[in-house]
Protein backbone atom coordinates (compact mmCIF):
# COMPACT_ATOMS: atom_id res chain seq x y z
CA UNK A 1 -63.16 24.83 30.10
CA UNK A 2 -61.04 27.71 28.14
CA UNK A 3 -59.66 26.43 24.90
CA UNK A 4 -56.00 26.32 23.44
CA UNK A 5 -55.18 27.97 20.92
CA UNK A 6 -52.74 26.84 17.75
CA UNK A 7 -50.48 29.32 18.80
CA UNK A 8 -50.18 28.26 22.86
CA UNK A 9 -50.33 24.59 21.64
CA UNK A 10 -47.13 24.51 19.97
CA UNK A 11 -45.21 27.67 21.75
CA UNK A 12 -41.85 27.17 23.39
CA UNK A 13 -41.43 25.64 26.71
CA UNK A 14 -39.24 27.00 29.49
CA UNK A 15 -37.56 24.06 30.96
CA UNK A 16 -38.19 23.23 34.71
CA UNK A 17 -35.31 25.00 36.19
CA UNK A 18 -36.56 23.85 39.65
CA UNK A 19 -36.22 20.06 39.05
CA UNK A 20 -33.16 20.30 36.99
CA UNK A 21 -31.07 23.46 37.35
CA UNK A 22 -29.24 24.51 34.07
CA UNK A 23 -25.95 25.13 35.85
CA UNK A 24 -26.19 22.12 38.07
CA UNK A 25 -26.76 19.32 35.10
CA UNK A 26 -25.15 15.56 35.18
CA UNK A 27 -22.54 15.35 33.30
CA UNK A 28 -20.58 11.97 32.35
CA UNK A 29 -17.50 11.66 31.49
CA UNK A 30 -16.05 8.60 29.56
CA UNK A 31 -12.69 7.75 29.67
CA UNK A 32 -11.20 5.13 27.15
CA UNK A 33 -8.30 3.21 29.13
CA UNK A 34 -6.63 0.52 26.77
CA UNK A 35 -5.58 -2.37 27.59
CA UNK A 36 -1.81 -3.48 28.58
CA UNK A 37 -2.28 -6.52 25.18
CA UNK A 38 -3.36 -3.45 23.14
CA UNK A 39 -0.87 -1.38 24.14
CA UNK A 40 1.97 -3.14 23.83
CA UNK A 41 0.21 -4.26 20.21
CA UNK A 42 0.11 -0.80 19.15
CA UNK A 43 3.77 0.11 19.59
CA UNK A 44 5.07 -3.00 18.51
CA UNK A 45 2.99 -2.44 15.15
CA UNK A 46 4.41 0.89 15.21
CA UNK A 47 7.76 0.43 15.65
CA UNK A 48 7.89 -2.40 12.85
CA UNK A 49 6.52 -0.18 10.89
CA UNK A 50 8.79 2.79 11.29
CA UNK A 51 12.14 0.03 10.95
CA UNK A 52 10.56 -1.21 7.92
CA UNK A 53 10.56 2.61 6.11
CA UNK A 54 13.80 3.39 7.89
CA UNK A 55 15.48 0.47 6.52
CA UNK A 56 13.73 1.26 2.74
CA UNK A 57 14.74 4.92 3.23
CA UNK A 58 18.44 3.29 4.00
CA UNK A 59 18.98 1.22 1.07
CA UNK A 60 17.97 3.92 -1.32
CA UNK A 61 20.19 6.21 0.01
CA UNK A 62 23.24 3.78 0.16
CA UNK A 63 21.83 3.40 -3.12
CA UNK A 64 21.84 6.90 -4.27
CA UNK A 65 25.59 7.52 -2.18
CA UNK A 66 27.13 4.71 -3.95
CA UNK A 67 25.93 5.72 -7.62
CA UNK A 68 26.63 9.05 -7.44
CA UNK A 69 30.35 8.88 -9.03
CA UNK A 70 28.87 7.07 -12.03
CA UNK A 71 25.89 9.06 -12.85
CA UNK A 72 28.25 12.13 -12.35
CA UNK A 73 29.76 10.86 -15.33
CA UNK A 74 27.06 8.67 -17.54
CA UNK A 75 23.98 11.09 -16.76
CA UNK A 76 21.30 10.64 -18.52
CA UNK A 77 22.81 8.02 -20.92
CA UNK A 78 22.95 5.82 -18.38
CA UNK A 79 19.11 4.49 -19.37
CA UNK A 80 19.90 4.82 -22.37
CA UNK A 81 23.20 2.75 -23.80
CA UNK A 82 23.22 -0.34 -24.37
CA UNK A 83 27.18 -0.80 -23.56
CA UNK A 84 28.71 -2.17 -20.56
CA UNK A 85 32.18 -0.51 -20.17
CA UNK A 86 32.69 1.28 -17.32
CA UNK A 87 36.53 1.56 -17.53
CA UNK A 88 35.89 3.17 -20.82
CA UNK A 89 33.11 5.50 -19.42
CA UNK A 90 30.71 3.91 -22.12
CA UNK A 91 28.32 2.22 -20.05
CA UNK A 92 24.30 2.14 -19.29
CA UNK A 93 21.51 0.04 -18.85
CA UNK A 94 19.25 0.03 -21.46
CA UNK A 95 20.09 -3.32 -23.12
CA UNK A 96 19.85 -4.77 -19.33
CA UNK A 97 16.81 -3.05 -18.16
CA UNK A 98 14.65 -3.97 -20.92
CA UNK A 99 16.23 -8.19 -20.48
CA UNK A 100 14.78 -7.47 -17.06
CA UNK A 101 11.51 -6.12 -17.95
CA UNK A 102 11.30 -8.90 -20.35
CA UNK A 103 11.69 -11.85 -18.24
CA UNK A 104 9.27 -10.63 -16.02
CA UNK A 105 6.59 -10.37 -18.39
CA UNK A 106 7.13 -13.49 -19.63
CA UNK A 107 7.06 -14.81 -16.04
CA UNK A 108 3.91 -12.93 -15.19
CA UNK A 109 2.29 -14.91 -18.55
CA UNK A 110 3.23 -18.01 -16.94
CA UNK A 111 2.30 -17.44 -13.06
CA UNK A 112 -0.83 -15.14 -13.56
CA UNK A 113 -3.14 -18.16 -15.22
CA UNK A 114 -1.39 -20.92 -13.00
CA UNK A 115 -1.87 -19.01 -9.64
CA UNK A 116 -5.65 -17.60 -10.50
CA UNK A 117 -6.15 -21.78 -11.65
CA UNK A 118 -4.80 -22.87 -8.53
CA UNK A 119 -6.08 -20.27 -5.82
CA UNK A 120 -9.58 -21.50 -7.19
CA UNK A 121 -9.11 -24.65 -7.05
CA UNK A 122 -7.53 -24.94 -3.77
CA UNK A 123 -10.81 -22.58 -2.19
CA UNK A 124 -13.85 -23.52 -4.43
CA UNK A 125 -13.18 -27.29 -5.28
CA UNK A 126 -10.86 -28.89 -3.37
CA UNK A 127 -12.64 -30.08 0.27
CA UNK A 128 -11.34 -31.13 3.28
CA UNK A 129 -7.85 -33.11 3.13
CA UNK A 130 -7.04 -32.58 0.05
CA UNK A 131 -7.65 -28.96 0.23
CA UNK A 132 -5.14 -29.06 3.41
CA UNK A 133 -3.03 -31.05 1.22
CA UNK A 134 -2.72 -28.81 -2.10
CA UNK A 135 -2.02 -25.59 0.82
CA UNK A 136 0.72 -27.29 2.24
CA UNK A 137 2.19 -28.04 -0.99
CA UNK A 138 2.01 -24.92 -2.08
CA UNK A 139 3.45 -22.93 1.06
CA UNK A 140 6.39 -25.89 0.51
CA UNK A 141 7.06 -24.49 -3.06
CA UNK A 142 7.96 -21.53 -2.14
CA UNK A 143 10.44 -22.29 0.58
CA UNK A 144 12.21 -24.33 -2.50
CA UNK A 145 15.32 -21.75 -2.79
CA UNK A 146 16.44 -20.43 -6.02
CA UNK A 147 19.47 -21.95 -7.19
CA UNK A 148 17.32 -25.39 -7.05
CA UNK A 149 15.40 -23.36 -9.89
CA UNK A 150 18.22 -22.42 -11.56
CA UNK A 151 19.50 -25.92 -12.09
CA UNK A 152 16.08 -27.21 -12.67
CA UNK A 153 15.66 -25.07 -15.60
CA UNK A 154 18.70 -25.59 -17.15
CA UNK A 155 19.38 -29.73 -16.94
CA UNK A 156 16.00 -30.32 -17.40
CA UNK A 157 13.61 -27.70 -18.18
CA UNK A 158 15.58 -26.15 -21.00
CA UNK A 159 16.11 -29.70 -22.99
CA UNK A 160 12.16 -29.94 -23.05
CA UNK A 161 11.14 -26.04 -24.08
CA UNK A 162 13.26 -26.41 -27.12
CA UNK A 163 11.36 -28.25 -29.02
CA UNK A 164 8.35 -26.24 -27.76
CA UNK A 165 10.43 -23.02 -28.74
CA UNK A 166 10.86 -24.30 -32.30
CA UNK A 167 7.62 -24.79 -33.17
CA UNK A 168 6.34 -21.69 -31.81
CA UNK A 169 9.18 -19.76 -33.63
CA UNK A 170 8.04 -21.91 -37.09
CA UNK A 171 4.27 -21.01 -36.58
CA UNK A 172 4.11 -18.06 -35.54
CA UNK A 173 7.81 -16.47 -36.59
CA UNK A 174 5.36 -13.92 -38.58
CA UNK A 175 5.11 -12.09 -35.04
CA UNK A 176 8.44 -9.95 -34.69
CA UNK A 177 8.70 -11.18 -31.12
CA UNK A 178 8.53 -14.79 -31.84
CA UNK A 179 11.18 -14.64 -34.84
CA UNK A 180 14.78 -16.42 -34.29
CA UNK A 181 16.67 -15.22 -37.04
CA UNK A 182 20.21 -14.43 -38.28
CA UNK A 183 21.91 -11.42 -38.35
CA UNK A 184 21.21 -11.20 -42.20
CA UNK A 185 17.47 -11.91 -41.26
CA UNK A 186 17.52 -15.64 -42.25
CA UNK A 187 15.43 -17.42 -39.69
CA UNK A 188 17.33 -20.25 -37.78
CA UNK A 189 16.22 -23.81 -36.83
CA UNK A 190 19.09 -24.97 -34.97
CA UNK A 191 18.63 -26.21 -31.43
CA UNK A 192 21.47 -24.27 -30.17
CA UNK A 193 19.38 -20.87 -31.47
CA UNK A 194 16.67 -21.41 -28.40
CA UNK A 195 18.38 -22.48 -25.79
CA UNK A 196 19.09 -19.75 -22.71
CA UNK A 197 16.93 -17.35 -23.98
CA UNK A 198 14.77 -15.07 -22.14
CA UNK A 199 11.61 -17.43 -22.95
CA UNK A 200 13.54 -20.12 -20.95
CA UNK A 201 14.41 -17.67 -18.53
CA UNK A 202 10.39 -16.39 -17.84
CA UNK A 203 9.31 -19.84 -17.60
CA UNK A 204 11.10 -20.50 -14.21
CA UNK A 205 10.99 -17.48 -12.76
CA UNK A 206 7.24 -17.82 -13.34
CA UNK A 207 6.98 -21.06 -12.00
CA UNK A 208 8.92 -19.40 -8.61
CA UNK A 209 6.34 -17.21 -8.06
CA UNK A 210 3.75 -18.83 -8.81
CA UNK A 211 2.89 -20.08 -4.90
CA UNK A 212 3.47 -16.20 -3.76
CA UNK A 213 0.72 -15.21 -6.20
CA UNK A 214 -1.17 -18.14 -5.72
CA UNK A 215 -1.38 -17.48 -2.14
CA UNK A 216 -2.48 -13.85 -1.72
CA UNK A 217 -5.23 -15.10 -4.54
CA UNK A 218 -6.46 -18.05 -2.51
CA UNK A 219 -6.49 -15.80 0.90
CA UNK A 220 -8.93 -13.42 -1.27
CA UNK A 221 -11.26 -16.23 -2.57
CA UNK A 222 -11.59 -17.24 0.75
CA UNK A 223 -13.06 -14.01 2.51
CA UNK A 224 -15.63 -14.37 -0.55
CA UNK A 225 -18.78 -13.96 1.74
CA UNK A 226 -20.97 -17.23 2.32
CA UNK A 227 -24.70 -15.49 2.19
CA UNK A 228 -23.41 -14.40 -1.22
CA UNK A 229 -22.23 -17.73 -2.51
CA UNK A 230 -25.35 -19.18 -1.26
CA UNK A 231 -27.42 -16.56 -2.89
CA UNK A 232 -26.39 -17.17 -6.41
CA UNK A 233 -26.94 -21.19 -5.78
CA UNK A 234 -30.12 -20.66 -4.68
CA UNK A 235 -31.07 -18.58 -7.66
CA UNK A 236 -29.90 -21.56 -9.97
CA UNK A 237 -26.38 -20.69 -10.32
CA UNK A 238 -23.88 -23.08 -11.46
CA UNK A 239 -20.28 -23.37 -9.57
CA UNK A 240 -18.70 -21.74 -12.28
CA UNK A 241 -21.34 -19.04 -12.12
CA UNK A 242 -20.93 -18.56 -8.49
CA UNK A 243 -17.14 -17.92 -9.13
CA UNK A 244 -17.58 -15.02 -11.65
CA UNK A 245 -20.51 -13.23 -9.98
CA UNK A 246 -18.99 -13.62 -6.08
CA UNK A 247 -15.64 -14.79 -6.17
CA UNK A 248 -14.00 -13.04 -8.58
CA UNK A 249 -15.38 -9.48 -8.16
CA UNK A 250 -14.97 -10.03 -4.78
CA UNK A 251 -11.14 -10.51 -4.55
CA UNK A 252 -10.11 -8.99 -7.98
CA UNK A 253 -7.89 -6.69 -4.70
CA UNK A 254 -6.13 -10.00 -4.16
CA UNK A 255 -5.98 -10.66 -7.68
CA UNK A 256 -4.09 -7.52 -8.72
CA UNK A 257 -2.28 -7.60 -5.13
CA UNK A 258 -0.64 -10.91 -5.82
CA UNK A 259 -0.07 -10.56 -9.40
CA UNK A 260 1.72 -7.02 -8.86
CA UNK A 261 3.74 -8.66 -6.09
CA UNK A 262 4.55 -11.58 -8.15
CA UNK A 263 5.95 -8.96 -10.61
CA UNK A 264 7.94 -7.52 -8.08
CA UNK A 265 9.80 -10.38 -7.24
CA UNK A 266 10.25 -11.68 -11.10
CA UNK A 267 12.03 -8.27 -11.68
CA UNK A 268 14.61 -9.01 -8.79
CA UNK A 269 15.16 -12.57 -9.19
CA UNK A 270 19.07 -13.21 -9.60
CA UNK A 271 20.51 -16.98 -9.31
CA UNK A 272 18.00 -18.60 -11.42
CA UNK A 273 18.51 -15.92 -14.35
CA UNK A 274 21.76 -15.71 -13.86
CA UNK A 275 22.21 -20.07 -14.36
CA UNK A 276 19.80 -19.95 -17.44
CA UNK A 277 20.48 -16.62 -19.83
CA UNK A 278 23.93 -16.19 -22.07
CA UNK A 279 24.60 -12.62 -21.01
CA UNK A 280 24.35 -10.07 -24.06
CA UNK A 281 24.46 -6.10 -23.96
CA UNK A 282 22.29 -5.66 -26.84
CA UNK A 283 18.29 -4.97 -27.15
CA UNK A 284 17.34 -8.58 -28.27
CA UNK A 285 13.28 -8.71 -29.30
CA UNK A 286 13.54 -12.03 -30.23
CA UNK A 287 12.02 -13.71 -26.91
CA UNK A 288 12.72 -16.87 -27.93
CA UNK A 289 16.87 -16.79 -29.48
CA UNK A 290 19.64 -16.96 -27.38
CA UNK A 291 20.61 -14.51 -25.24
CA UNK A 292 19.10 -11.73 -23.10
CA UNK A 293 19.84 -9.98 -19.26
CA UNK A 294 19.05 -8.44 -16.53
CA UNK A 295 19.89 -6.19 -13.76
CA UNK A 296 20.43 -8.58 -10.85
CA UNK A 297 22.17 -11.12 -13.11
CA UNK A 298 24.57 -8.48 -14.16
CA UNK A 299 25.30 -7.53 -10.94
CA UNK A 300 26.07 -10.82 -9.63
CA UNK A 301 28.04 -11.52 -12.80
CA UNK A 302 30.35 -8.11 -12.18
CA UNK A 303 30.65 -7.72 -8.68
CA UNK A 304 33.91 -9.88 -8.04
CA UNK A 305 35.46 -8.31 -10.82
CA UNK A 306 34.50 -4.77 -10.81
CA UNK A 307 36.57 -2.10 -9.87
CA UNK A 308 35.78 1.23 -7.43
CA UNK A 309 33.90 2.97 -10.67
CA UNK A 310 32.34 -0.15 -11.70
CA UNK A 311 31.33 -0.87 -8.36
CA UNK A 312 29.55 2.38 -8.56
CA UNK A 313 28.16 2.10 -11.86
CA UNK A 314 26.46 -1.78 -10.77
CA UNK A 315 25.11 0.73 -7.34
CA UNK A 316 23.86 3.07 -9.86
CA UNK A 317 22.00 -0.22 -11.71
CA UNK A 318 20.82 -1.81 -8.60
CA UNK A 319 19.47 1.87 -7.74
CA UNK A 320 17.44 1.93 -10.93
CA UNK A 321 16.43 -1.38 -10.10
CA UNK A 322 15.09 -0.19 -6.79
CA UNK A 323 13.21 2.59 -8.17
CA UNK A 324 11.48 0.47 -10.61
CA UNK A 325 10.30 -1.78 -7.83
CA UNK A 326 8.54 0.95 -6.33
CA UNK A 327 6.66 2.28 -9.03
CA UNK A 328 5.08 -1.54 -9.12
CA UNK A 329 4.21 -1.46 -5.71
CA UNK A 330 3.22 1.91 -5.26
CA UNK A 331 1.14 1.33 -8.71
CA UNK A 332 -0.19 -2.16 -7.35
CA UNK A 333 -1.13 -0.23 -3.66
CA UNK A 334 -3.01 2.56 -6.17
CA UNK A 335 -4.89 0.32 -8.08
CA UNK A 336 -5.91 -1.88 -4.99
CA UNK A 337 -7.54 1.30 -3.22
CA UNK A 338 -9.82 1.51 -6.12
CA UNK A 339 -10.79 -1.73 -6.68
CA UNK A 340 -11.25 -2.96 -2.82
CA UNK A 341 -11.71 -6.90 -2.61
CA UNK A 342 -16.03 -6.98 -2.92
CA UNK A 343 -16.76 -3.36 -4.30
CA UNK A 344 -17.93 -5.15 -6.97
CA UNK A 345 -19.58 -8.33 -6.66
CA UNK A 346 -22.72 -8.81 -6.47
């Protein structure tokens, strides 16, 4: 019997034209054919999608139109004085822009902790009915419209934080932003110093977006995955323990999702600002004294009144407004790309 060689043992094969011819091979062709559901899915997705950036695209350029005349004149002053006279050409936002940014802040110190406390509880405690329960409370508060806010906050809520106000401003009056004081410096003690302040202000616009937050947290929690959860009790983890090595990790997305759209709707709220705050046009760092702003409430405050430049210089505020909104939720859309809900837990 001849023997094979290395060489003829591993050497190239001609294939077996005979049994299947190289210019006569099967060839299968598949053809994807969606659905009527998905089509009709697809371009109604679509199309909201393309109103939604066409209607975005339309504001800021009615925006943009409507401002023009008074940044012709203002230019770049405009962010930066703290005057409101448009009939005298003196006018910008800088005194209202940072009352804005203020009462947000102060709304997102509020809402943050009570959302994260209550998107927890409502998907790692509560069970069953309850659980149900605390939703459908939640969902109700924020249907509660704005103005009921407003008058909350100011015939009750704003008779009750004064006393708070005080003793914050006596304790810790050390801190520049917690000092009431005089215009000689002299710190002040008198009830009438605290109330419709930008403190007062925060507090209800935090507790308004509270169920937002509290709802894009607890949606989140939820998707937390179960072999996970189970996998840190079984290794002798506590509940708490569960929460910061699944839950939290997993839906820090939500977290940052819901707190940056919280923010986003703090720095446009108008009625309930408007009822609480004594309008000033001044930079006020005192949180907690009278006084304070913001752009929506000084539109709503000047509209009726305004005439065809004013009118323009309130579209040139709302515009700035409008920007600022979008660099929170293009920032919040950033930030949730790089921290995707689960990246990190483990």
């Amino acid at each position: 019997m001849p023997r094979t060689t290395i060489d003829e043992l591993f050497a190239p094969t001609a294939p077996d034209t005979e049994a299947f011819p190289l210019d006569e091979e099967p060839r299968r062709v598949l053809v994807s054919r969606p659905s009527v559901s998905d089509t009709v899915f697809r371009s109604v997705a679509f199309t909201a999608g393309v109103v939604t950036v066409s209607i975005m695209l339309a504001v800021g350029v009615f925006l943009s139109i409507r401002a023009s005349d008074a940044l012709g004149v203002a230019g770049f002053s405009f962010l930066t004085e703290q005057e409101w006279s448009p009939e005298s050409e003196s006018f910008g936002i800088a005194a209202v822009l940072f009352g804005t940014i203020t009462i947000a802040l102060i709304a997102m110190c509020v809402a943050v902790p009570l959302a994260l406390g209550t998107a927890l509880l409502i998907s790692e405690v509560a069970q069953g009915r309850l659980r149900s329960t605390l939703v459908t409370l939640v969902d109700l508060m924020a249907a509660v419209p704005s103005v009921v806010f407003g008058l909350w906050g100011v015939f009750f809520l704003q008779a009750n934080v004064i006393p708070v106000a005080s003793w914050i401003s006596t304790y810790f009056g050390w801190i520049p932003f917690f000092a009431v004081t005089d215009a000689s410096g002299a710190a002040l003690s008198d009830a009438s110093a605290f109330t419709s302040s930008a403190f007062i202000a925060g507090i209800v616009v935090g507790l308004m977006v509270v169920p937002t937050t509290t709802s894009v947290m607890r949606e989140a929690f939820s998707q937390a995955p179960i072999g996970e959860r189970e996998a840190a009790f079984a290794l002798g983890s506590t509940r708490w323990g569960m929460i910061q090595a699944v839950v939290l990790p997993f839906g820090r997305g939500g977290i940052i999702g819901g707190t940056m759209l919280g923010l986003g709707r703090a720095l446009g709220e108008t009625i309930a600002v408007y009822m609480i705050i004594s309008p000033i046009f001044t930079l006020n760092w005192e949180v907690l004294k009278t006084g304070s702003n913001s752009v929506s409430a000084l539109i709503a405050l000047r509209y009726g009144e305004s005439s065809e430049f004013g009118l323009s210089a309130l579209m040139a505020a709302g515009l700035v407004l409008f920007l600022l909104t979008l660099v929170v939720n293009f920032t919040a859309s950033s930030i949730v790309a790089r921290s995707r809900s689960g990246a990190e837990s483990s």
